[in-house]
Protein backbone atom coordinates (compact mmCIF):
# COMPACT_ATOMS: atom_id res chain seq x y z
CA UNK A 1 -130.62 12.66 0.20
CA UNK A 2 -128.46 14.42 -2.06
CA UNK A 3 -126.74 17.64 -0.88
CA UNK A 4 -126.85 20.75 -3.04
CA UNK A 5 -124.58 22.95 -0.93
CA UNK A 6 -122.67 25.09 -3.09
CA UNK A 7 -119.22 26.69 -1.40
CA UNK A 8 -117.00 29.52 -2.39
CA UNK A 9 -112.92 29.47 -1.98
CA UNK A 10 -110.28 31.35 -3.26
CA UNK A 11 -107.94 28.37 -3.10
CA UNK A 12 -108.63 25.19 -3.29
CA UNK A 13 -106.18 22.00 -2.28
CA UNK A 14 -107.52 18.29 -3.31
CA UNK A 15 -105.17 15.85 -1.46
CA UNK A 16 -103.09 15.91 1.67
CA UNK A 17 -99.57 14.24 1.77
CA UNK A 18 -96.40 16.58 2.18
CA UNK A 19 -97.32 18.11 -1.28
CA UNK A 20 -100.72 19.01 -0.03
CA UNK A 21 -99.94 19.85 3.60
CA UNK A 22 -97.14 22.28 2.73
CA UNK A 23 -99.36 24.07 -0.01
CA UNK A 24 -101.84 24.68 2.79
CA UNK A 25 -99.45 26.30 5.19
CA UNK A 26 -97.89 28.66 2.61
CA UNK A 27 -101.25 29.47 0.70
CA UNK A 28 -102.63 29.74 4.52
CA UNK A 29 -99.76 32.08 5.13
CA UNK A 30 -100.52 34.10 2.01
CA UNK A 31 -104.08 34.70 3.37
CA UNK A 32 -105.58 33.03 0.51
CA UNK A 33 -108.00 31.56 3.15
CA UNK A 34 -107.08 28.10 1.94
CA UNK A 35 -109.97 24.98 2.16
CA UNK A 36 -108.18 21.52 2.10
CA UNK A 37 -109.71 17.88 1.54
CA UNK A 38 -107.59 15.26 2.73
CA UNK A 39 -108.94 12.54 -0.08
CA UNK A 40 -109.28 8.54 0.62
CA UNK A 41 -105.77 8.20 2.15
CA UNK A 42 -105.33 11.27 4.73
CA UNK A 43 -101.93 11.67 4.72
CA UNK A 44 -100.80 9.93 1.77
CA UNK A 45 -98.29 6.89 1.59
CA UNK A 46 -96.64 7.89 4.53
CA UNK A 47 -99.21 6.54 6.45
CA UNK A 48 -98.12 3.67 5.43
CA UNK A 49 -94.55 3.58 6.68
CA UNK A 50 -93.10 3.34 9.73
CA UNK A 51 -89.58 4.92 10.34
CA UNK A 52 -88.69 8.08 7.98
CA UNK A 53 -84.97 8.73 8.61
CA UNK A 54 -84.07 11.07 5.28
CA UNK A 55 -86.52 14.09 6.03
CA UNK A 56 -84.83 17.09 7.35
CA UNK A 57 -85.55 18.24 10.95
CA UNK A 58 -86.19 14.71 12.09
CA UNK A 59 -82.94 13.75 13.49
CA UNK A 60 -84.06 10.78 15.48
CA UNK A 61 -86.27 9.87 13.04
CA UNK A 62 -89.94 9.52 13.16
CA UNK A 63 -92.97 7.30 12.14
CA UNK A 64 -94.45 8.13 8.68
CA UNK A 65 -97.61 9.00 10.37
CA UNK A 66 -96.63 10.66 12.90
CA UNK A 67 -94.56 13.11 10.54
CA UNK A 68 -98.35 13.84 8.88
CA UNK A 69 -99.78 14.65 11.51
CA UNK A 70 -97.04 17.36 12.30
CA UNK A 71 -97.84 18.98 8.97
CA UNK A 72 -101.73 18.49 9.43
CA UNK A 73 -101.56 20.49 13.03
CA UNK A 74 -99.22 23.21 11.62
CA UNK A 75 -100.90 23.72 8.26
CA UNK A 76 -104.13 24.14 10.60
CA UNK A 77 -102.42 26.34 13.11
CA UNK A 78 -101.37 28.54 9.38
CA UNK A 79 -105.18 29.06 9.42
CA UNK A 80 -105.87 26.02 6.43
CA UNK A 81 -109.00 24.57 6.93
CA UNK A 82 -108.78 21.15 6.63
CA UNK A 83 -111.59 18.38 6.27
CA UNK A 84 -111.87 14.76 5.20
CA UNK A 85 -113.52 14.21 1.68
CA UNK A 86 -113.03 12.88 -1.82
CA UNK A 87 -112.79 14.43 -4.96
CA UNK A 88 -115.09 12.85 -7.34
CA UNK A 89 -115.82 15.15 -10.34
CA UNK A 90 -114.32 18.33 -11.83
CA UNK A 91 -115.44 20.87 -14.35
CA UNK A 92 -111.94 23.66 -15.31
CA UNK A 93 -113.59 24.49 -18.52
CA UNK A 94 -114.14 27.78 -16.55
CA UNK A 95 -113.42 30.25 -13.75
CA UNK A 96 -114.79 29.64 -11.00
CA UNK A 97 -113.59 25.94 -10.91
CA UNK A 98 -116.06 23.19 -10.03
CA UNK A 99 -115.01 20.30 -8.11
CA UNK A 100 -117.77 18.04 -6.57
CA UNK A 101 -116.96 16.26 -2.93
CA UNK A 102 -118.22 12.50 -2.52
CA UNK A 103 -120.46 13.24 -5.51
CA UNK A 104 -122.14 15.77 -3.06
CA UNK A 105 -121.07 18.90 -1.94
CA UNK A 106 -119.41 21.20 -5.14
CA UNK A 107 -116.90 23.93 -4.26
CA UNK A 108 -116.24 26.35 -6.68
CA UNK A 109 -112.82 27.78 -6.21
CA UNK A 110 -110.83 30.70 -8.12
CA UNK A 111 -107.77 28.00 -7.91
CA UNK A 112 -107.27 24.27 -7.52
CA UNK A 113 -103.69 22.92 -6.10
CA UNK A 114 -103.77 19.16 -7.41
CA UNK A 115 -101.93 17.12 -4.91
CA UNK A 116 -103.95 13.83 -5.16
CA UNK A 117 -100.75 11.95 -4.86
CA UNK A 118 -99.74 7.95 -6.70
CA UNK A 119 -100.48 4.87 -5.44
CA UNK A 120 -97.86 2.20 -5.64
CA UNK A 121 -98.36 -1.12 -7.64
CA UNK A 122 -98.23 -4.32 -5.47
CA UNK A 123 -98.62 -7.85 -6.24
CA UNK A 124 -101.43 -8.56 -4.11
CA UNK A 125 -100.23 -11.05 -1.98
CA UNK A 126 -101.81 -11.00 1.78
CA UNK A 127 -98.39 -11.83 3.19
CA UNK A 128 -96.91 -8.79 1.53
CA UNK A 129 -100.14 -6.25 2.91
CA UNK A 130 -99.49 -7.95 6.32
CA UNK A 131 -95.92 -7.36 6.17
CA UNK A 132 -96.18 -3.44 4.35
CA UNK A 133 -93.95 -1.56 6.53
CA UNK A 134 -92.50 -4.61 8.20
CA UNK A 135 -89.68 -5.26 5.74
CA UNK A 136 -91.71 -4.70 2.81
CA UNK A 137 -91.61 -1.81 1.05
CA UNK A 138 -92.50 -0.09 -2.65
CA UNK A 139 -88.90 2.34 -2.21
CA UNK A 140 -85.74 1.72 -2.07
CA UNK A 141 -84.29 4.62 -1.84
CA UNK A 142 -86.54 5.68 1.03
CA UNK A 143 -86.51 2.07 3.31
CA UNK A 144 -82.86 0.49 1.94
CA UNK A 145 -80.43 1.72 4.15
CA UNK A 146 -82.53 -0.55 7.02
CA UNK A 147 -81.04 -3.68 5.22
CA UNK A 148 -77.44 -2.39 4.86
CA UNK A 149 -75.11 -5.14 5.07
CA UNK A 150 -78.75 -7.96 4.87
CA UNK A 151 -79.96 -9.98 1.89
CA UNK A 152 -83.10 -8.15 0.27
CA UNK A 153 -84.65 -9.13 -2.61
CA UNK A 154 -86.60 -6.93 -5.51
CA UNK A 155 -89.43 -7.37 -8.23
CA UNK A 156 -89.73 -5.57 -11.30
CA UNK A 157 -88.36 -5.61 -14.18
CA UNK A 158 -88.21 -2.21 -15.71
CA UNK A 159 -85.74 1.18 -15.45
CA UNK A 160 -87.47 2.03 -12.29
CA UNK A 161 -86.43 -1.96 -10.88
CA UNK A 162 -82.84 -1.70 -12.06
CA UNK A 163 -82.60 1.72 -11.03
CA UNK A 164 -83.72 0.39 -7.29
CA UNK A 165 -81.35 -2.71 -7.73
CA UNK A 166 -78.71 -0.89 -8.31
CA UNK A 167 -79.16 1.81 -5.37
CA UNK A 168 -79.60 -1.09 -2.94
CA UNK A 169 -76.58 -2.92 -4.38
CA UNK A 170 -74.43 -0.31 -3.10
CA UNK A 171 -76.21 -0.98 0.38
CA UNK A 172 -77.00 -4.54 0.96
CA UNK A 173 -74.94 -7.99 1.04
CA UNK A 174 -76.88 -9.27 -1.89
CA UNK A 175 -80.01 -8.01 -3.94
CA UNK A 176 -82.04 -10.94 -5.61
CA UNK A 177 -83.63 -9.36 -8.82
CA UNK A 178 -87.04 -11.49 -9.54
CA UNK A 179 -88.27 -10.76 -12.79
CA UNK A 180 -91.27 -12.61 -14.14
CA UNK A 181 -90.58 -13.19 -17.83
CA UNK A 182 -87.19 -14.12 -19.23
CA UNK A 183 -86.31 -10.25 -20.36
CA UNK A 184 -86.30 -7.30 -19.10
CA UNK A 185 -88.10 -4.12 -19.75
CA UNK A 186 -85.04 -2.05 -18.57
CA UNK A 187 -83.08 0.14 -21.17
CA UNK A 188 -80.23 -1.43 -22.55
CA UNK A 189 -78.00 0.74 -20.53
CA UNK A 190 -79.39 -0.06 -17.21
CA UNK A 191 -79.35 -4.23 -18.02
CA UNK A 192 -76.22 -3.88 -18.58
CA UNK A 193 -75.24 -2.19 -15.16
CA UNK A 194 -77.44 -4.45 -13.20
CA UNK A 195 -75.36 -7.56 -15.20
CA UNK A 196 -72.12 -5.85 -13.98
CA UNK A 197 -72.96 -5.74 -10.51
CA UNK A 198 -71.43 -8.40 -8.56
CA UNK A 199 -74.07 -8.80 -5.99
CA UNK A 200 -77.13 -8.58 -7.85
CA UNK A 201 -78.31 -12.08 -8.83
CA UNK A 202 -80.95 -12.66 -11.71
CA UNK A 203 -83.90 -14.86 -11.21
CA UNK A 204 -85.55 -15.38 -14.53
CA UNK A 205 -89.69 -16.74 -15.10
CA UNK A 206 -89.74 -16.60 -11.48
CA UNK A 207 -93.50 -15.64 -9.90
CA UNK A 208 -93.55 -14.72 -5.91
CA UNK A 209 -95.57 -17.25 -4.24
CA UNK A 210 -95.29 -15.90 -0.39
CA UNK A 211 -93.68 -13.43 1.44
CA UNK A 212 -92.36 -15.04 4.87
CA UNK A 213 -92.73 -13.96 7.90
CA UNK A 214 -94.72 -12.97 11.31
CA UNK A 215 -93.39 -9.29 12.17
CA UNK A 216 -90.88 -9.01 9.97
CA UNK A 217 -89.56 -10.62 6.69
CA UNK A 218 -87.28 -14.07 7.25
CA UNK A 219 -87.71 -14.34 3.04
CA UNK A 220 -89.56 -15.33 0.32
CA UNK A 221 -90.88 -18.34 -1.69
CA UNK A 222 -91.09 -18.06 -5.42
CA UNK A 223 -91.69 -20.43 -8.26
CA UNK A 224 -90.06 -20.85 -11.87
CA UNK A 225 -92.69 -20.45 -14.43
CA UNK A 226 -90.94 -23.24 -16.81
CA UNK A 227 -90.33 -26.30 -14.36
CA UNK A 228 -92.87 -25.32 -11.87
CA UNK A 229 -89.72 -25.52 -9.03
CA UNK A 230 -89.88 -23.69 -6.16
CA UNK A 231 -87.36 -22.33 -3.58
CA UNK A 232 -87.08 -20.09 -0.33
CA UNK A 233 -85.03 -17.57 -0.17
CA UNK A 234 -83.91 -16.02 3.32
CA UNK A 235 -84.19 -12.02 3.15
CA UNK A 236 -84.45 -9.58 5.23
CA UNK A 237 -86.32 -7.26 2.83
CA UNK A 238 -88.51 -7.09 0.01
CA UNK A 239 -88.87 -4.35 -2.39
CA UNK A 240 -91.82 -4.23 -4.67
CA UNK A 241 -90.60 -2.21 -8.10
CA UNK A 242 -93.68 -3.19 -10.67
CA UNK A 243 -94.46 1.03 -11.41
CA UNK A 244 -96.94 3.77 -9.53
CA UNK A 245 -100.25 4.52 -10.76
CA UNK A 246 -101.03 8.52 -10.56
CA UNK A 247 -103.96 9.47 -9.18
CA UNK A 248 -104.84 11.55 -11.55
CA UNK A 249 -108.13 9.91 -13.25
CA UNK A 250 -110.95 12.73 -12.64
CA UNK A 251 -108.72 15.11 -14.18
CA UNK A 252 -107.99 13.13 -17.52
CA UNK A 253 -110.71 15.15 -19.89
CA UNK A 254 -109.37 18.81 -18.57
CA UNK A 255 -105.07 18.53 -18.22
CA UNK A 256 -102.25 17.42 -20.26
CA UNK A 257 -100.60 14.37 -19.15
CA UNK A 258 -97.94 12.18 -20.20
CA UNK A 259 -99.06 7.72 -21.23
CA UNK A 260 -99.07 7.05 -17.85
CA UNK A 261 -100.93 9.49 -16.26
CA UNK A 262 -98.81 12.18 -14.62
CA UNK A 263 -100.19 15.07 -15.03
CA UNK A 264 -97.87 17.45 -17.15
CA UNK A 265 -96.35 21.08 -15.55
CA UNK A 266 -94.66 23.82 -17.16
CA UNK A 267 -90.77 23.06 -16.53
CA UNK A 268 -89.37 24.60 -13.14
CA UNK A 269 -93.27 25.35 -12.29
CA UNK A 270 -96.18 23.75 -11.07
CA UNK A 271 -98.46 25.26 -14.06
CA UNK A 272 -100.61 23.23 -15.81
CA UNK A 273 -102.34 23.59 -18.71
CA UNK A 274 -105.27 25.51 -17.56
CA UNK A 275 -104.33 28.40 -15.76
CA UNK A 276 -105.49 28.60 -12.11
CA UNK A 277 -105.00 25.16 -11.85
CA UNK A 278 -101.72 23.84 -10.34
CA UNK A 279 -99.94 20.27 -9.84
CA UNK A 280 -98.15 19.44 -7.42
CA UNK A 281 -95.88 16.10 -6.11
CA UNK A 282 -95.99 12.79 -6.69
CA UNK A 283 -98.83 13.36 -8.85
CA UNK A 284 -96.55 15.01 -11.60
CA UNK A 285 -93.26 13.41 -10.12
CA UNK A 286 -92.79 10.21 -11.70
CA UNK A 287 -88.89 10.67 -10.96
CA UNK A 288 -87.43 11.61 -7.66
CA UNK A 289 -90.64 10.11 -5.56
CA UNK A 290 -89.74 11.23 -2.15
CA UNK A 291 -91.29 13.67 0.68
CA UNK A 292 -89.08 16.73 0.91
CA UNK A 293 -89.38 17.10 -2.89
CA UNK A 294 -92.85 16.71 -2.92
CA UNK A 295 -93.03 19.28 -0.13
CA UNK A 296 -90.85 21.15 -1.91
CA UNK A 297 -93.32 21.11 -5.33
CA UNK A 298 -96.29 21.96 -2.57
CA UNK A 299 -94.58 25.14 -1.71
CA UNK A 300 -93.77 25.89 -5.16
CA UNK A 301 -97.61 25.40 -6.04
CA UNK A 302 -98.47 27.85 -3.21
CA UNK A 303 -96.60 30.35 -4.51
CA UNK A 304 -97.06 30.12 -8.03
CA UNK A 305 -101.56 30.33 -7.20
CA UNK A 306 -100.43 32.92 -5.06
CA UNK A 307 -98.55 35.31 -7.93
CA UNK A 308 -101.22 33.91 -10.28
CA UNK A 309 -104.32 34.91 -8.11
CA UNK A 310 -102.60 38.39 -7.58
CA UNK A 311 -102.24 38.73 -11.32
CA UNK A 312 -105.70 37.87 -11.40
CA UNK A 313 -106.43 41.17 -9.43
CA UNK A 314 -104.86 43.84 -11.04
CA UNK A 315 -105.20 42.11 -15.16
CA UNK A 316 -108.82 40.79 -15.78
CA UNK A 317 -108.48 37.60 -17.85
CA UNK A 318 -110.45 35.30 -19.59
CA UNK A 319 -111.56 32.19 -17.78
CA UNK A 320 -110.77 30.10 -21.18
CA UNK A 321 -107.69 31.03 -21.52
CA UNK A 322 -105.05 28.62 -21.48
CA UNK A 323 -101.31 28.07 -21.32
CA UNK A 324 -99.99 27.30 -24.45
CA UNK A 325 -100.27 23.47 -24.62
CA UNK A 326 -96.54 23.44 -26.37
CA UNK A 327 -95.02 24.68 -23.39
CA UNK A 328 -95.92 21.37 -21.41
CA UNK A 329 -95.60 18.66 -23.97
């Protein structure tokens, strides 16, 4: 039976990685009473890591989920209320906001904090979801320096790929580039580094077959797509570079957003088109990709429906109006 239940926030966060978390413990701190749903992956892609060695305060280390659940109890203990649930359906063409839960349950908030996250491209191999976090990994700059001084091999063949080939060439022995076609999408610029580097070896028409291993990668079998040949390849890693996908699709008919999805912000802000409504890591971060700046962009968020909800309170304002759509594009 459907559920009619209509709810009331001041502030309301959709999504709950280090972006989301860290808006709930500063909006939380702010007494804007803040009401949190964690989405279909509670904690984001750091769930599914293991070992996150380049966030500050962890200097041992520590497991990818275990590091979310840290921010989950404190942004609780802040006074966030957190629950699980999935944004299905907006309405920003006015104040009070309307976002429906699981198709159910609409909250009407006097700000949204957009923090939905991407979701990284794989190849959909079972060998490479069994070994996710085992040697395989969708970032190099997060996971590389495990294979310093190892073979790892990397597919993709756009900026993003040579940008990754290059970072781990600095790292590893050797970095095998498999690229499916027989060019790449890279800019010119960044072919031509990835041809300079000694250690980075090309393989052209070349399709992953398998990834190899039990608990950890031993390497990888691929085929040529011209003479149907195939060969193993020992690695230790394997770094899947074929793009992110923005989870950004309920938004699409209410904010700005760039050809592939990322939802655009006002430079140095997390301001989106509509005012009240705020963006906020790797949802609008198509760059840099990594937790402490998508914590960072969380607190920024905070802040900025903060000043903006304050505003709010002293200078009446009309719920259509809008940033100016220049600003952002």
């Amino acid at each position: 039976m459907e559920n009619k239940s209509t709810e009331r926030v001041h502030c309301l966060i959709i999504g709950s990685g280090p972006a989301g978390y860290s808006a709930a413990i500063y909006t939380a701190r702010a007494n804007l009473k803040p009401l949190l749903y964690q989405g279909i992956q509670p904690g984001g892609q750091l769930t599914i890591t293991t070992e996150v060695e380049n966030y500050p305060g962890y200097p041992n280390g520590v497991q990818g989920p275990e590091m979310m659940v840290d921010f989950e109890k404190q942004a609780a203990r802040m006074g966030a209320e957190i629950r699980y649930g999935i944004a299905t359906k907006v309405d920003f063409s006015k104040r009070p906001f309307k976002v429906w839960i699981d198709d159910e349950k609409l909250i009407e908030a006097d700000s949204v904090i957009i923090a939905t996250g991407a979701t990284a491209k794989w190849l959909g191999l079972p060998s490479e979801e069994k070994l996710n976090g085992y040697g395989v990994s969708a970032c190099a700059v997060c996971d590389g320096f495990f294979f310093r001084g190892k073979e790892v091999a990397i597919v993709g063949a756009g900026d993003t790929a040579a940008e990754e080939a290059l970072y781990l060439s600095k790292l590893c022995m050797n970095v095998h580039m498999l690229i499916r076609r027989d060019q790449m999408r890279a800019s010119q610029i960044m072919q031509q580094r990835i041809r300079e580097a000694s250690n980075i070896k090309i393989y052209w028409n070349t399709e992953v077959e398998e990834i190899i291993g039990d608990n950890k990668v031993h390497g990888v079998r691929i085929k040529n797509t011209k003479d149907g040949k195939t060969e193993t390849i020992p690695i230790s890693g394997f770094f899947v570079a074929i793009g992110h996908e923005p989870n950004s699709g309920i938004f699409k008919e209410w904010l700005t957003m760039d050809e592939t999805g990322y939802i655009k912000t006002v430079p140095g802000t997390s301001k989106t088109n509509i005012e009240g409504v705020f963006a906020a890591g790797d949802v609008q971060d198509k760059i840099y990709r990594q937790a402490v700046t998508a914590a960072g962009s969380g607190c920024m968020a905070a802040l900025d429906a903060e000043r903006w909800l304050s505003l709010q309170e002293k200078v009446p304002a009309s719920a259509e109006q809008q940033i100016d759509l220049a600003v952002i594009k």
